[in-house]
N, C-alpha and C. Protein backbone atom coordinates (compact mmCIF):
# COMPACT_ATOMS: atom_id res chain seq x y z
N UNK A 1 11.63 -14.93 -9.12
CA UNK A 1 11.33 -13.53 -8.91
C UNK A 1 12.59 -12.83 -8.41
N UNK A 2 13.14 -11.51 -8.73
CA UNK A 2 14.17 -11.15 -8.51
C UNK A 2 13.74 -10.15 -7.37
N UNK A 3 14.57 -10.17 -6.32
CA UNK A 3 14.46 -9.66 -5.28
C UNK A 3 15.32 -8.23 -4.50
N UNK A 4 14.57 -7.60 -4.48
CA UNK A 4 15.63 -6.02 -4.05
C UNK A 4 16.17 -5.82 -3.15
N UNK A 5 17.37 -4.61 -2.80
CA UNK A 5 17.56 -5.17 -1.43
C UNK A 5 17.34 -5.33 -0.22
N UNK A 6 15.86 -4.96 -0.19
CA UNK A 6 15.21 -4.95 1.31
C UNK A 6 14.72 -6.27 0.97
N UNK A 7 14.82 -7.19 0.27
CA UNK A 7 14.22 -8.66 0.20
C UNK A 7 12.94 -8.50 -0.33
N UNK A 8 12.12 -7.23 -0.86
CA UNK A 8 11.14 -7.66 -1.52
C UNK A 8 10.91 -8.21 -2.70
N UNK A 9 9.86 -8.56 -3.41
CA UNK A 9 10.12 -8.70 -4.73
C UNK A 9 9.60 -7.91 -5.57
N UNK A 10 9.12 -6.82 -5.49
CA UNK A 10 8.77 -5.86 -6.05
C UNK A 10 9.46 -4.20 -5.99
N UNK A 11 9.32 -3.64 -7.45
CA UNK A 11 10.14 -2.20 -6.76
C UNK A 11 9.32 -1.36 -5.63
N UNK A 12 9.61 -0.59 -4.90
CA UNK A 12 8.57 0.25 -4.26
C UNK A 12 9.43 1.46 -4.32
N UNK A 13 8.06 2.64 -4.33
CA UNK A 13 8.99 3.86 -4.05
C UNK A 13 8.24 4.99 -3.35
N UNK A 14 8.36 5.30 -2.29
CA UNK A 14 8.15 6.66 -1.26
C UNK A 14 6.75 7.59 -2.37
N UNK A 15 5.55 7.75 -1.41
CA UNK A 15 4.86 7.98 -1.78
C UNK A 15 3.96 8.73 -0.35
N UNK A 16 3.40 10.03 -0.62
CA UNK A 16 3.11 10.73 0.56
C UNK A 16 2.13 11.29 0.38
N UNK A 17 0.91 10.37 0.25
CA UNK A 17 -1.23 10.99 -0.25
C UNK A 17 -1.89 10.74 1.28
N UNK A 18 -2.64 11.02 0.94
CA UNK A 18 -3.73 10.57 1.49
C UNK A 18 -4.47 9.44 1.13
N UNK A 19 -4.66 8.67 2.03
CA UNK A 19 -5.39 7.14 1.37
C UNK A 19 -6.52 6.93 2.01
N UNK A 20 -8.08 6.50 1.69
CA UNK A 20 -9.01 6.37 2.20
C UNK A 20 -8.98 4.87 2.65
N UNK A 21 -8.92 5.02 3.51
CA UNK A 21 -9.42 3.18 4.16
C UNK A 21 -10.39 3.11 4.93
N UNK A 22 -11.09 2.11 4.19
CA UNK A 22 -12.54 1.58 4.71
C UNK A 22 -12.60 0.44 5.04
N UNK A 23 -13.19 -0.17 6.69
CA UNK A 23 -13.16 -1.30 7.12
C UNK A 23 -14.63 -1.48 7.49
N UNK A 24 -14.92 -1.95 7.06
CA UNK A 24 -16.19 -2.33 7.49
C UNK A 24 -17.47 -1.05 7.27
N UNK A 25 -18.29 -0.85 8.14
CA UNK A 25 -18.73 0.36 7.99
C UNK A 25 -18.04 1.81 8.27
N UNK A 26 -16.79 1.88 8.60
CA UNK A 26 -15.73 2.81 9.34
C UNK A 26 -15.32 3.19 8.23
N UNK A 27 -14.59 4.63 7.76
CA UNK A 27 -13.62 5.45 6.76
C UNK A 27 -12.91 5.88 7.41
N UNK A 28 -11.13 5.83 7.40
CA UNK A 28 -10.27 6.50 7.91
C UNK A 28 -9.68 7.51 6.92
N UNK A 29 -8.99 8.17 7.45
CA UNK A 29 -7.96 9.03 6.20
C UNK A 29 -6.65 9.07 6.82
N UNK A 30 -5.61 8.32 6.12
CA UNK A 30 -3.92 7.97 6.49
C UNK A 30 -3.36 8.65 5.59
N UNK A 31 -2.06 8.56 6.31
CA UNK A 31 -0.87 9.12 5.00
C UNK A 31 -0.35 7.49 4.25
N UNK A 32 -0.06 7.29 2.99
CA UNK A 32 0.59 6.37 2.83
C UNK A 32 1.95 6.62 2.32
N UNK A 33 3.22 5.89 2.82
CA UNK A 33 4.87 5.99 3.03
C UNK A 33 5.62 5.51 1.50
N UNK A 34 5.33 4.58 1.50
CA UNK A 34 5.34 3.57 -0.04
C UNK A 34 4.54 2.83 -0.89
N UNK A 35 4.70 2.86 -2.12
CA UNK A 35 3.92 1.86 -2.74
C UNK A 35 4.97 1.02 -3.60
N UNK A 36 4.39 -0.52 -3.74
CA UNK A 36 4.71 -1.03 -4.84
C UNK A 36 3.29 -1.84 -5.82
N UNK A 37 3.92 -2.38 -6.95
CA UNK A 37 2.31 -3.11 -7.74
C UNK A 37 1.81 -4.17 -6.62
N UNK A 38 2.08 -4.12 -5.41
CA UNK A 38 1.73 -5.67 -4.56
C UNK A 38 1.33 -5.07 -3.43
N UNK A 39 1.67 -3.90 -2.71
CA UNK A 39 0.87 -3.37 -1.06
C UNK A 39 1.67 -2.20 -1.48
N UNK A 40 1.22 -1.95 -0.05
CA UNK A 40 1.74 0.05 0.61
C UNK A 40 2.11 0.02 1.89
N UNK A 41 2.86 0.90 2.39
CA UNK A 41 2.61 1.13 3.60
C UNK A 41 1.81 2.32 4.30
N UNK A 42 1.13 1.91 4.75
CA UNK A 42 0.21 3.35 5.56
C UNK A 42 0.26 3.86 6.71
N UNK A 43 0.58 4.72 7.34
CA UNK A 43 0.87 5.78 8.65
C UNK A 43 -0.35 5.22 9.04
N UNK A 44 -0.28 4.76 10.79
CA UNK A 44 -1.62 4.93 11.55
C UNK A 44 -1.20 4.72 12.73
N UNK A 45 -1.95 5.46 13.49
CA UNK A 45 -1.40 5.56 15.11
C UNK A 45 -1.99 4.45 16.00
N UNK A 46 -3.33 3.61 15.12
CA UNK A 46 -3.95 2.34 15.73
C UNK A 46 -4.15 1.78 14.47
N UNK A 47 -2.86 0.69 14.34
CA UNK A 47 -3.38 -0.32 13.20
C UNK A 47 -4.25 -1.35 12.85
N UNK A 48 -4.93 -1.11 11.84
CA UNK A 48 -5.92 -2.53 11.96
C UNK A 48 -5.06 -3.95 12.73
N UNK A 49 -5.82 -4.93 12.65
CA UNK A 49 -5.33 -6.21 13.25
C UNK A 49 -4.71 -7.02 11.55
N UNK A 50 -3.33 -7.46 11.56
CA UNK A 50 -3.65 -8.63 10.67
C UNK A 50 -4.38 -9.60 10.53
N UNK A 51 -4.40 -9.56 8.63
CA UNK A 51 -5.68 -9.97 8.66
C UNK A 51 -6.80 -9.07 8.08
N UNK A 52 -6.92 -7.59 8.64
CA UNK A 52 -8.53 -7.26 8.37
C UNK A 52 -7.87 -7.20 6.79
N UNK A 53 -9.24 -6.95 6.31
CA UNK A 53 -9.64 -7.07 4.76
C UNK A 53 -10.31 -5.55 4.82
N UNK A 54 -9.61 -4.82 3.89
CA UNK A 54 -9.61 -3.07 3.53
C UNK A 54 -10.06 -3.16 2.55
N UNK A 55 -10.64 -1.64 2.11
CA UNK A 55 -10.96 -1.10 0.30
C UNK A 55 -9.91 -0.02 0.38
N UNK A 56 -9.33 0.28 -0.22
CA UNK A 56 -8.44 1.35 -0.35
C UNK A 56 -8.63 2.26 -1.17
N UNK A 57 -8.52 3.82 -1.19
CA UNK A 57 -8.98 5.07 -2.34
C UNK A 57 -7.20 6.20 -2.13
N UNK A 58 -6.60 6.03 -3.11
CA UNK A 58 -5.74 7.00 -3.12
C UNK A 58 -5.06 7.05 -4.85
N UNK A 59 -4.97 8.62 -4.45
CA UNK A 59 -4.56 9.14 -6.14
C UNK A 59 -2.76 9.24 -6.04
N UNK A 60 -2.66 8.67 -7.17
CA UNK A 60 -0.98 8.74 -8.03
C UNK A 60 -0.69 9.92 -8.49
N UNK A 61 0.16 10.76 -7.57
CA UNK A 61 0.49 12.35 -7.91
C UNK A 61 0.76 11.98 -9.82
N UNK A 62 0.05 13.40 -10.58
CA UNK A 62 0.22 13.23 -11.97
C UNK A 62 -0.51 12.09 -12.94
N UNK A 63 -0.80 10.68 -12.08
CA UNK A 63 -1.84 9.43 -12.93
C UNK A 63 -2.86 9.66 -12.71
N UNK A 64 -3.61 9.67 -11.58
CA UNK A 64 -5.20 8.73 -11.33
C UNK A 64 -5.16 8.34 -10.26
N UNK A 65 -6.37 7.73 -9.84
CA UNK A 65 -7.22 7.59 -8.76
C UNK A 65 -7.21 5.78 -8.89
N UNK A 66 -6.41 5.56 -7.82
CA UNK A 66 -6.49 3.56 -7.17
C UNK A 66 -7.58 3.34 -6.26
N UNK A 67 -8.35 2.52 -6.46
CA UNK A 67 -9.31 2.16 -6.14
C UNK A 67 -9.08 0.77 -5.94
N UNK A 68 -8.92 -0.39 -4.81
CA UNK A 68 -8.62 -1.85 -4.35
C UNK A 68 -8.37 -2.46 -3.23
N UNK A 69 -9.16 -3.77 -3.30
CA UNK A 69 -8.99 -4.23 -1.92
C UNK A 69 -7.84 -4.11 -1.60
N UNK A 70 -7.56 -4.85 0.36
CA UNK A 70 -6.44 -5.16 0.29
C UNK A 70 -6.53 -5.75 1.56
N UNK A 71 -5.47 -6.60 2.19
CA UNK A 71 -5.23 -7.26 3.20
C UNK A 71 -3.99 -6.66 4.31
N UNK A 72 -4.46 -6.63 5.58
CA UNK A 72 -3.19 -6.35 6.09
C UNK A 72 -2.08 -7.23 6.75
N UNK A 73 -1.19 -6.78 6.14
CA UNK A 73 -0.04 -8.17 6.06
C UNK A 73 1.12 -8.07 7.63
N UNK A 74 1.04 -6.77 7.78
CA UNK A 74 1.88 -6.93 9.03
C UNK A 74 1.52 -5.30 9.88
N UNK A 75 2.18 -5.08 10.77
CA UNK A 75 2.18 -3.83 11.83
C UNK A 75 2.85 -3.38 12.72
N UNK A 76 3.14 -2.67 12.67
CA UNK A 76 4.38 -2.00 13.65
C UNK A 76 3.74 -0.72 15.00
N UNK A 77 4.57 -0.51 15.57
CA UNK A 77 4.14 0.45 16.73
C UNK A 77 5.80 1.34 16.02
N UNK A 78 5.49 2.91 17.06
CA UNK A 78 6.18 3.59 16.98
C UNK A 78 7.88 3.24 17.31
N UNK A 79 8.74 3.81 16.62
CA UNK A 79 10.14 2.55 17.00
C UNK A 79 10.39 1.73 16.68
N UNK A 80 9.58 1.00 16.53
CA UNK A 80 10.02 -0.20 16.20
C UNK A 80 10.79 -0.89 14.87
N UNK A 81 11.67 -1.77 15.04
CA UNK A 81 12.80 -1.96 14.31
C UNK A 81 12.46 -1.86 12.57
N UNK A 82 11.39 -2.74 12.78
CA UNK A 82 10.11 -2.49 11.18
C UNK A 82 10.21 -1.30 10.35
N UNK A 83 9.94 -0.24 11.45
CA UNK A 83 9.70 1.14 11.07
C UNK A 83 9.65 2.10 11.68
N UNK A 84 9.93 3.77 11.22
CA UNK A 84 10.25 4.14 12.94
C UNK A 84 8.81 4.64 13.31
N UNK A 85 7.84 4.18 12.71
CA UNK A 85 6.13 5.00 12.75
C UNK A 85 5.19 4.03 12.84
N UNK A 86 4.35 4.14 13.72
CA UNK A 86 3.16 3.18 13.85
C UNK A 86 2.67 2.82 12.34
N UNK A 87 1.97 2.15 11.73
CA UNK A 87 1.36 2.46 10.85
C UNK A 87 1.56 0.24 10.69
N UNK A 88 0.74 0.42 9.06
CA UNK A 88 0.49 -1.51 8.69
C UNK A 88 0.96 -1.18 7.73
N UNK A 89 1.74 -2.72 6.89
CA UNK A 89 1.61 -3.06 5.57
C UNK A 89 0.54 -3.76 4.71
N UNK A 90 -0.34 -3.33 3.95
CA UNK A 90 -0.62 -4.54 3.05
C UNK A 90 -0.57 -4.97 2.14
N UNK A 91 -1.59 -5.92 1.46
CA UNK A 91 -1.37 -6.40 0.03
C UNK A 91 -2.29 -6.46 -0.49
N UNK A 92 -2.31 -5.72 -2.02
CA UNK A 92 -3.12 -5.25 -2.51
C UNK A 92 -3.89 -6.68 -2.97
N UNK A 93 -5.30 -7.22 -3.00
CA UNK A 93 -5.71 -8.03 -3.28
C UNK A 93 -6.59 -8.46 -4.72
N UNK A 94 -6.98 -7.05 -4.87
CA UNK A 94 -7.65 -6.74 -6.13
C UNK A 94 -7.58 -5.65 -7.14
N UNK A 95 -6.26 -5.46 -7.00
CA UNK A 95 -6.33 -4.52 -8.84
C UNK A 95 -7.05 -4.96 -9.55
N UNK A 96 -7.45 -4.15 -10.19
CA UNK A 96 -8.04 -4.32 -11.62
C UNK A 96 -7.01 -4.09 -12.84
N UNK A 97 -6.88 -4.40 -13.68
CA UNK A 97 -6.14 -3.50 -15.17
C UNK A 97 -5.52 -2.27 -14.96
N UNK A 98 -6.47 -1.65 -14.71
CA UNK A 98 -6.63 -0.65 -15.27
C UNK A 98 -5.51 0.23 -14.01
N UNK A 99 -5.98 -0.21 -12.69
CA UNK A 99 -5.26 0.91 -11.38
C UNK A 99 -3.96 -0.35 -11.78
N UNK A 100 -3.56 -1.35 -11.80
CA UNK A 100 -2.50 -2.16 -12.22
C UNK A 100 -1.47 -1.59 -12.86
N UNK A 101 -2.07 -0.96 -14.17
CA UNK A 101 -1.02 -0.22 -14.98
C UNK A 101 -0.93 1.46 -14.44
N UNK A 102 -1.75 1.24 -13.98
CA UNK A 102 -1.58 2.99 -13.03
C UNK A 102 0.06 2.77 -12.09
N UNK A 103 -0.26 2.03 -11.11
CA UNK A 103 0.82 1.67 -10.43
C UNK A 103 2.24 1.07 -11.46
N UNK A 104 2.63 0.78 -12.71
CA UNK A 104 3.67 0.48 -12.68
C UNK A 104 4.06 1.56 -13.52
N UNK A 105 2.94 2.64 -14.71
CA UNK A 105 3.43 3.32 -15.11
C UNK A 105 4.12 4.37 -13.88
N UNK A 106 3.32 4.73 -12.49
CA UNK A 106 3.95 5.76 -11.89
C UNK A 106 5.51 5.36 -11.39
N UNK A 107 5.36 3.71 -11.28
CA UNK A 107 6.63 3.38 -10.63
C UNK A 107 7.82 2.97 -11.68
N UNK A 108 7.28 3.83 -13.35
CA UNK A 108 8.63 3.54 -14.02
C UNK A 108 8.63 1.48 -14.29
N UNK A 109 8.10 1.08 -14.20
CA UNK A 109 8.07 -0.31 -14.24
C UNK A 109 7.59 -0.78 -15.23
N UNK A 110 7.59 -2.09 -15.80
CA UNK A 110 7.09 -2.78 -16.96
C UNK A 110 6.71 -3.97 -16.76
N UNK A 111 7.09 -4.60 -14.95
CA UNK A 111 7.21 -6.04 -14.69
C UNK A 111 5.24 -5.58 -14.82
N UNK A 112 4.99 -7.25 -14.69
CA UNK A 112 3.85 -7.91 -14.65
C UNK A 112 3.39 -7.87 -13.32
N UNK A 113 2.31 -7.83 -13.27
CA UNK A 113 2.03 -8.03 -11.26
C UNK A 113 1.55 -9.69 -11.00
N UNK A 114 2.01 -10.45 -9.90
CA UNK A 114 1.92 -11.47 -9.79
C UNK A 114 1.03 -12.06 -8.78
């Protein structure tokens, strides 16, 4: 897998919606920072715990509407070296097709999601 230079392996690129996250019986509404075909990052002033297991709802300025689980993979507080904004990363767990090719047509991409 070829790797960029923040060490991920996916492209990501700056992205500024609104994202619905649902944990359990709870709905929040975040900003999300980035996306790539594999997670996001999402603004939040109290991050879930790694670990929780999300549904996620946010639209691709100009595509469509993503609809998919997801896991949260890490978390930061304000400052911190991570990031300079509270907020989590995760990983998307369940695309479907269909929001799959949503995400690489918006991101200009052609790779495969892995």
């Amino acid at each position: 897998m070829n790797r960029n230079r923040s060490g991920r392996g996916t492209k990501r690129k700056r992205l500024f919606v609104e994202v619905q996250v649902r944990e359990s019986a709870e709905v929040f509404i975040y900003k999300a920072r980035n996306v790539s075909v594999g997670g996001m990052f999402i603004d939040a002033p109290v991050p879930p715990d790694e670990g929780t297991c999300l549904t996620l709802m946010f639209r691709l300025p100009g595509i469509g509407r993503v609809e998919c689980a997801a896991t949260v993979r890490w978390t930061t507080s304000a400052g911190a070296a991570r990031a300079p904004h509270p907020g989590f990363g995760v990983a998307f767990d369940g695309l479907d097709s269909r929001s799959g090719e949503l995400l690489r047509t918006w991101l200009g991409s052609d790779e495969a999601m892995t």
